[in-house]
C-alpha atoms as a PDB file:
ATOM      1  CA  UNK A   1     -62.838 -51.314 -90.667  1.00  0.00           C
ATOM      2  CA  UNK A   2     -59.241 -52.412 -91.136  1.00  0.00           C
ATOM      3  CA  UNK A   3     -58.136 -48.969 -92.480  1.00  0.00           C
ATOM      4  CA  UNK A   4     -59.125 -47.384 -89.422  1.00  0.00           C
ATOM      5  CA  UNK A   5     -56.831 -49.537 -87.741  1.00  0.00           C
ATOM      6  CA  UNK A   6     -54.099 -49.306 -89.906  1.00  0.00           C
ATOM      7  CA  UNK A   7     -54.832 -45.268 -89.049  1.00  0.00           C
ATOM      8  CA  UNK A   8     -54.644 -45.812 -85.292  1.00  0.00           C
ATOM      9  CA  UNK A   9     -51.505 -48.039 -85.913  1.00  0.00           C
ATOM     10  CA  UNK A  10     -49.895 -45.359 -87.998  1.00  0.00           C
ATOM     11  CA  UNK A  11     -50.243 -43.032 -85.377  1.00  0.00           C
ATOM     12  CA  UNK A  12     -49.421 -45.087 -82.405  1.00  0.00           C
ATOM     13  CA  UNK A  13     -46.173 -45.668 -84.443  1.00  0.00           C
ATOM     14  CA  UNK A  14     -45.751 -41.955 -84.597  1.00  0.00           C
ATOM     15  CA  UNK A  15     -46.597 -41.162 -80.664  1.00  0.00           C
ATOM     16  CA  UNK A  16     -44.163 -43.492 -79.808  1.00  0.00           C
ATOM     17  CA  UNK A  17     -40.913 -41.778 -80.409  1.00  0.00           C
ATOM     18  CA  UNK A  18     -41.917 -38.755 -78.945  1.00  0.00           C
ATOM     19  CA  UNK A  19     -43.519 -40.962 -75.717  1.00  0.00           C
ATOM     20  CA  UNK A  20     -39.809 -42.146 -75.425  1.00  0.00           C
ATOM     21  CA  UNK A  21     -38.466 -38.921 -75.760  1.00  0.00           C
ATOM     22  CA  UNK A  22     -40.588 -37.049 -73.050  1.00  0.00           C
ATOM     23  CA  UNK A  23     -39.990 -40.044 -70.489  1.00  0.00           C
ATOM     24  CA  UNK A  24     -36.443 -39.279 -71.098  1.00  0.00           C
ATOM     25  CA  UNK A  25     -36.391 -35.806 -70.362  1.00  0.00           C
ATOM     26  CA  UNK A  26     -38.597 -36.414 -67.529  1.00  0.00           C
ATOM     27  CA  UNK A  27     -36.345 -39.063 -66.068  1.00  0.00           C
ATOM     28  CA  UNK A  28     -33.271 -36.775 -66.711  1.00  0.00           C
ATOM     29  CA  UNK A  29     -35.046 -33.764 -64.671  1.00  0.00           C
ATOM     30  CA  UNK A  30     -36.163 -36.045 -61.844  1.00  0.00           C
ATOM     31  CA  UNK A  31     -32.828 -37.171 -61.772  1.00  0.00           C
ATOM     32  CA  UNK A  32     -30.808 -34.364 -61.167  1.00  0.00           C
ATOM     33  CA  UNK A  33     -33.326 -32.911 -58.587  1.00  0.00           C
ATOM     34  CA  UNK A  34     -31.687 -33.719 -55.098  1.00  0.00           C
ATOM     35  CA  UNK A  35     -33.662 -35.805 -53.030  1.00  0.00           C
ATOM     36  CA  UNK A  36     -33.465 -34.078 -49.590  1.00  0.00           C
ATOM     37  CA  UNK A  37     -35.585 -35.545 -46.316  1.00  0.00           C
ATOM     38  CA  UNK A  38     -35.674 -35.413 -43.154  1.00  0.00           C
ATOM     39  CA  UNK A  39     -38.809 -36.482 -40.754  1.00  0.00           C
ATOM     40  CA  UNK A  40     -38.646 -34.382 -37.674  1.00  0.00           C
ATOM     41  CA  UNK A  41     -41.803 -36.097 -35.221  1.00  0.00           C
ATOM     42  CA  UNK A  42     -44.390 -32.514 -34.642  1.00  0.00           C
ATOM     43  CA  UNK A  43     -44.134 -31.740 -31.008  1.00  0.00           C
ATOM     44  CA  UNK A  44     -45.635 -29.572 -28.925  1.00  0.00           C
ATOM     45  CA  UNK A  45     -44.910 -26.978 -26.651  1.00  0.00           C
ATOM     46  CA  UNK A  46     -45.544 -29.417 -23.692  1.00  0.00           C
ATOM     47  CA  UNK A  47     -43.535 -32.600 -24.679  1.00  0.00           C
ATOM     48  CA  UNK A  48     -40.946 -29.549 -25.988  1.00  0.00           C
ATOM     49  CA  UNK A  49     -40.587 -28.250 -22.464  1.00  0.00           C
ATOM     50  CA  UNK A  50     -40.350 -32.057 -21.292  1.00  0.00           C
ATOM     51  CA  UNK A  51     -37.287 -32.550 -23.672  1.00  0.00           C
ATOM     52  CA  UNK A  52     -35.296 -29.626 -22.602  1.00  0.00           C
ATOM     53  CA  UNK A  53     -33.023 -29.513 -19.677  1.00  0.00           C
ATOM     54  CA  UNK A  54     -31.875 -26.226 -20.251  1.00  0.00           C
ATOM     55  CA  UNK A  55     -34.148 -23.127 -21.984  1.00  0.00           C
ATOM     56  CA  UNK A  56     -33.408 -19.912 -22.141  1.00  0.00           C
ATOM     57  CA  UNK A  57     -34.030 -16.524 -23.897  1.00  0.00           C
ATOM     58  CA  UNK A  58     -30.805 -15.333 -25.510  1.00  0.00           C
ATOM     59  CA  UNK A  59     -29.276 -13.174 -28.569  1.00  0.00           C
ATOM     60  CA  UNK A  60     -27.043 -15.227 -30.680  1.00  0.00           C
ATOM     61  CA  UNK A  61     -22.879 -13.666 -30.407  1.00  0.00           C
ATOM     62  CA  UNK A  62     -20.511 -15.900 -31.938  1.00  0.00           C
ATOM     63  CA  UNK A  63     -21.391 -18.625 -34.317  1.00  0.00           C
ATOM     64  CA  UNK A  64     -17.877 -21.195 -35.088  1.00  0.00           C
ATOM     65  CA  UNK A  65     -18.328 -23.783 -37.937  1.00  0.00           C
ATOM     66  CA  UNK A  66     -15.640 -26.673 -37.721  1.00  0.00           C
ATOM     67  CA  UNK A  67     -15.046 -30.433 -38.835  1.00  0.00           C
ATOM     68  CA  UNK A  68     -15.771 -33.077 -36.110  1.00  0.00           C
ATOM     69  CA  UNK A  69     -14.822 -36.357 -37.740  1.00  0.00           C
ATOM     70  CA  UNK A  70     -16.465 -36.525 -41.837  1.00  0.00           C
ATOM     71  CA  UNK A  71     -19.220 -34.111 -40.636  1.00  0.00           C
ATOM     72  CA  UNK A  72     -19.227 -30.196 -40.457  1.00  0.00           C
ATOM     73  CA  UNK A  73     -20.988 -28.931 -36.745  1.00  0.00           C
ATOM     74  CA  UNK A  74     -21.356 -25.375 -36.022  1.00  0.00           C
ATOM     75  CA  UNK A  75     -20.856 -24.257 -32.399  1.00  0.00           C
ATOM     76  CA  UNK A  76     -23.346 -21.061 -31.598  1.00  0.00           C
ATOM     77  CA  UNK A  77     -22.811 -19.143 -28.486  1.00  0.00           C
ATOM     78  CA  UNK A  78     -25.858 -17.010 -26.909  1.00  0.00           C
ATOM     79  CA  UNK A  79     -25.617 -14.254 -24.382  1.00  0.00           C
ATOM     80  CA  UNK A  80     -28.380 -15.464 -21.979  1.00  0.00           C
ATOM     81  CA  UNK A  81     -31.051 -12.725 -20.958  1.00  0.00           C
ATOM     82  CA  UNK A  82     -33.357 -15.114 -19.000  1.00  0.00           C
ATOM     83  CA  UNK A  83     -32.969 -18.293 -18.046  1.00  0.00           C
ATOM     84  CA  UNK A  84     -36.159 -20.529 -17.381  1.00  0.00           C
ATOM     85  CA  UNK A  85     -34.700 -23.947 -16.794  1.00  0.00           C
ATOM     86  CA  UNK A  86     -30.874 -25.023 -16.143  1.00  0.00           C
ATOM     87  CA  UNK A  87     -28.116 -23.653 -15.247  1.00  0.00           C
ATOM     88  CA  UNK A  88     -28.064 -19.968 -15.201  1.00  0.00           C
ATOM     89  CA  UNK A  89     -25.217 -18.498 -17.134  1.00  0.00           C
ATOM     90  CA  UNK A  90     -24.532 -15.264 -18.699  1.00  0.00           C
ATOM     91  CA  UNK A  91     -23.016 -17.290 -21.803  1.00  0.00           C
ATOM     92  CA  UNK A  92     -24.207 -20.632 -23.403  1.00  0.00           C
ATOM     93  CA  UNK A  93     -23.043 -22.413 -26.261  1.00  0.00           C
ATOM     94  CA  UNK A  94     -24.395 -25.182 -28.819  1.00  0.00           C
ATOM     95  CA  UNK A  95     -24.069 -27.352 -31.280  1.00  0.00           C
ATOM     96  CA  UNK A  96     -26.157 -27.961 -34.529  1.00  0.00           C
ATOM     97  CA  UNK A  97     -24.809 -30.713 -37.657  1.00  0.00           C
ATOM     98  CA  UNK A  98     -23.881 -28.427 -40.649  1.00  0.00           C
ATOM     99  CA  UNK A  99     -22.179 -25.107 -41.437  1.00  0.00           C
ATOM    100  CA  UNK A 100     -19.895 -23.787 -43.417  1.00  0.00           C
ATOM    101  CA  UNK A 101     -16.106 -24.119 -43.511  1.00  0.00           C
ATOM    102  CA  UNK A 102     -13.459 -22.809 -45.631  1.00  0.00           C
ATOM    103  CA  UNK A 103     -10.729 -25.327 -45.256  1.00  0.00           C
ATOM    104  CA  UNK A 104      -9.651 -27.272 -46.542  1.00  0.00           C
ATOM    105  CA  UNK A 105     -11.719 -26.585 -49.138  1.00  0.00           C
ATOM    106  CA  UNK A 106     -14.798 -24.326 -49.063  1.00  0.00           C
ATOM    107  CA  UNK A 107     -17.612 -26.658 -48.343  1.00  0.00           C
ATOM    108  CA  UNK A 108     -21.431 -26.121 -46.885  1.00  0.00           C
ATOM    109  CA  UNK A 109     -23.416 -28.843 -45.658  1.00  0.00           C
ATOM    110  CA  UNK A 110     -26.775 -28.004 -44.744  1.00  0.00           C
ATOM    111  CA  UNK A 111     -29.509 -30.562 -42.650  1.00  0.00           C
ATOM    112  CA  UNK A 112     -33.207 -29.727 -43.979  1.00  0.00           C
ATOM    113  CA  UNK A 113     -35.379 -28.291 -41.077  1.00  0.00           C
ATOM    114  CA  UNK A 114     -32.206 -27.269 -38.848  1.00  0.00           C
ATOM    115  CA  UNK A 115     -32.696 -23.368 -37.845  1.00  0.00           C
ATOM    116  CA  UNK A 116     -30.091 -21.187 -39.486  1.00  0.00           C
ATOM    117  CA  UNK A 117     -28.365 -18.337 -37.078  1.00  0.00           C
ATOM    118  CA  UNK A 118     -27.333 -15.082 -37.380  1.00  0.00           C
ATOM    119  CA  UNK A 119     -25.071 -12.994 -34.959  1.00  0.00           C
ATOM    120  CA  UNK A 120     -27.800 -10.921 -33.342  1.00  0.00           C
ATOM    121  CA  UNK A 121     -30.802 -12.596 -33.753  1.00  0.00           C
ATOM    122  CA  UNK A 122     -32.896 -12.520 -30.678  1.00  0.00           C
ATOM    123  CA  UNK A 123     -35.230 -16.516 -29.494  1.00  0.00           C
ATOM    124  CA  UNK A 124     -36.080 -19.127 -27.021  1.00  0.00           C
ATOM    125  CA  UNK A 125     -33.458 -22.074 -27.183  1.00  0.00           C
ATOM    126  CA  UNK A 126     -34.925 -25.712 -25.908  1.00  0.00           C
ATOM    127  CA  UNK A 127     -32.021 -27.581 -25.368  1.00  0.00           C
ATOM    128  CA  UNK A 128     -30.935 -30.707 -24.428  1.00  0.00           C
ATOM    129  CA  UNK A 129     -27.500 -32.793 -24.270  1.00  0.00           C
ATOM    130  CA  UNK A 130     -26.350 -34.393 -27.300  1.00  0.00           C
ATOM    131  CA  UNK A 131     -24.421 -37.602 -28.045  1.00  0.00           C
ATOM    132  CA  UNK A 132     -21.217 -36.090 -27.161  1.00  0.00           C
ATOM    133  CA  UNK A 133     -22.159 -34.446 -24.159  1.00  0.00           C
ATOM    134  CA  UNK A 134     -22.672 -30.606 -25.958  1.00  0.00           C
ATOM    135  CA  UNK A 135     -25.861 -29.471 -26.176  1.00  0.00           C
ATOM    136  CA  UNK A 136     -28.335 -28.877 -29.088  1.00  0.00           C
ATOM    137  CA  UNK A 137     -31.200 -27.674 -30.233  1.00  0.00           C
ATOM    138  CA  UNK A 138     -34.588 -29.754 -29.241  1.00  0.00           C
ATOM    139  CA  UNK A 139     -36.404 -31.033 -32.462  1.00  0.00           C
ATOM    140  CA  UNK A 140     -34.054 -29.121 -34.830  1.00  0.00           C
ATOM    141  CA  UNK A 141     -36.474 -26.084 -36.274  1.00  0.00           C
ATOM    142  CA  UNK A 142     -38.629 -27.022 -33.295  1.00  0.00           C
ATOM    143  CA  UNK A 143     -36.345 -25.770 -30.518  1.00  0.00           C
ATOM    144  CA  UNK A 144     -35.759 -22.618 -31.503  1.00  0.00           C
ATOM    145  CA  UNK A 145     -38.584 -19.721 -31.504  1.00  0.00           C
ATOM    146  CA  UNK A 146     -37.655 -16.142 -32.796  1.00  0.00           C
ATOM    147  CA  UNK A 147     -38.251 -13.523 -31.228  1.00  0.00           C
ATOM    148  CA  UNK A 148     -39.847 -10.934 -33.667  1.00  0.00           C
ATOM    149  CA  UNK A 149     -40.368  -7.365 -33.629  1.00  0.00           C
ATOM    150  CA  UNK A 150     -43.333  -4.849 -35.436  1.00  0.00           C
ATOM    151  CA  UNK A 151     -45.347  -1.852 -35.006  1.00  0.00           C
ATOM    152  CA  UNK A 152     -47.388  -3.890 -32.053  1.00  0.00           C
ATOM    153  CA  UNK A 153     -44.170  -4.964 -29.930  1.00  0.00           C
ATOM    154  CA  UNK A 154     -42.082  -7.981 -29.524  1.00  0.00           C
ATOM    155  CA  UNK A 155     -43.980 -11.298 -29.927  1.00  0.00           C
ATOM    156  CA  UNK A 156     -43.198 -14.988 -30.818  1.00  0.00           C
ATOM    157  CA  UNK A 157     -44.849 -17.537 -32.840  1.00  0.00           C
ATOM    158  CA  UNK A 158     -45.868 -20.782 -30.588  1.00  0.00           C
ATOM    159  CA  UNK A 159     -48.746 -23.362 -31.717  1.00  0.00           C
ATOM    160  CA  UNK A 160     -49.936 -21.210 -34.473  1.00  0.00           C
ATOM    161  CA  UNK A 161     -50.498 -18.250 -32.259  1.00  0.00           C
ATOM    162  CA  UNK A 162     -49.194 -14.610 -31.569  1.00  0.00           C
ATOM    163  CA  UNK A 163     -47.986 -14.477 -28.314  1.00  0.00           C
ATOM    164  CA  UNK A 164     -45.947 -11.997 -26.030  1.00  0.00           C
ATOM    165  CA  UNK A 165     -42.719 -13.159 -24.370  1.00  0.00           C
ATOM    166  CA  UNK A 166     -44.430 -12.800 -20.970  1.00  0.00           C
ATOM    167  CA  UNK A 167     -47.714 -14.880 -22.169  1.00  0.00           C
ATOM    168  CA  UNK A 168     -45.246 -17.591 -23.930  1.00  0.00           C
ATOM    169  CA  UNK A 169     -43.180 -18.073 -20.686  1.00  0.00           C
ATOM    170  CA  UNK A 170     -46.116 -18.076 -18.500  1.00  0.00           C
ATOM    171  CA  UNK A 171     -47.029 -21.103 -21.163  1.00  0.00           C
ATOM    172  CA  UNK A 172     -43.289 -22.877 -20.328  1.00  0.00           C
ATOM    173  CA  UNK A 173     -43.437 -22.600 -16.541  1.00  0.00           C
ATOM    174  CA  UNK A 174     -47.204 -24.022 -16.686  1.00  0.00           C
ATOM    175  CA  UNK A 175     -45.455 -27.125 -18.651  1.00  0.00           C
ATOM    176  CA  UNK A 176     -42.789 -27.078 -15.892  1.00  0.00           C
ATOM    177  CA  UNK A 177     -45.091 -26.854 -13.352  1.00  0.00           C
ATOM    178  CA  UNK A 178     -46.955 -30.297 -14.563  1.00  0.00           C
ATOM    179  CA  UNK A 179     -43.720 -32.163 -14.839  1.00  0.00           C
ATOM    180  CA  UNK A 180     -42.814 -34.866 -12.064  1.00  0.00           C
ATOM    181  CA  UNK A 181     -39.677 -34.032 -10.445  1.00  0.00           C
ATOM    182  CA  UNK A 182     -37.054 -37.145  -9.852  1.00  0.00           C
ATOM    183  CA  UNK A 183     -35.730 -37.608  -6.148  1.00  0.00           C
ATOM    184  CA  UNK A 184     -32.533 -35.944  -7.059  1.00  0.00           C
ATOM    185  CA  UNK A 185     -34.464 -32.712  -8.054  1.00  0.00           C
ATOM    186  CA  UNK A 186     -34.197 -32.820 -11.348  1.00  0.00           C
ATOM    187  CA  UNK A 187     -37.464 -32.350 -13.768  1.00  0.00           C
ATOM    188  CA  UNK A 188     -38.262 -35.827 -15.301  1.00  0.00           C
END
């Protein structure tokens, strides 16, 4: 009996090194793996619409990356084709946290589930006003619904579903419809 301990000892002795070394390397690899989160609440369509005080349909025209304070914003201005609720303007113009700048050094900051634009790219905006009194995008990713293109025609995305622009703003001015509106007029 004691030999087959001394056997399991022996080789405990041995695993141990190499235990050591592959928690190492582990811990090294975990380490330099950013840790990147943000929780965005899941809405829907409905308490999207409620949100907003301004959606439109628009192509994006000009996008502007600056500093404001120790944080990069980029500013993203839409030519308007259809406005569904706010003011109607041929021109609108955003803000979303991150972007790129080149000076003073070049320098990207990037906020997980925030949409990224491209001049020319075609969506629905949900917007509301922001701390500083801009406006941005409603529920970061969540505010913003592409407009895409195939064989079949344009369509968007919304809830899972395939849906044509005319189907998916029928859907927004049902939500409208169902909202209270405040004495002033305005859409509460």
């Amino acid at each position: 009996m004691y030999p087959r301990v001394r056997e399991a000892s022996a080789w405990h002795g041995r695993k141990g090194p190499w235990a050591a070394v592959l928690l190492i390397l582990t811990s090294l690899c975990l380490a330099s793996v950013p840790a990147l989160a943000t929780t965005v609440k899941r809405l829907g369509l409905k308490e999207i619409v409620g949100a907003s005080d301004t959606i439109v349909q628009g192509r994006v025209e000009s996008i502007r990356s600056f500093w404001q304070g120790r944080q990069i914003c980029t500013e993203v201005t839409l030519g308007v084709s259809r406005a569904l609720k706010g003011p109607r303007a041929l021109r609108l113009t955003f803000l979303q946290v991150g972007g790129r700048v080149d000076s003073p050094v070049p320098l990207e900051m990037t906020v997980p589930g925030a949409p990224i634009y491209r001049v020319g790219d075609e969506a629905y905006f949900f917007l509301q006003p922001g701390r500083s009194g801009d406006r941005i995008v409603v529920g970061l990713f969540q505010g913003h619904v592409p407009v895409r293109r195939d064989a079949q025609g344009d369509f968007v995305v919304s809830g899972g579903s395939r849906k044509s622009p005319a189907q998916f703003e029928e859907e927004i001015r049902r939500h409208m419809a169902g909202q209270k509106q405040d004495p002033s007029g305005g859409i509460r």
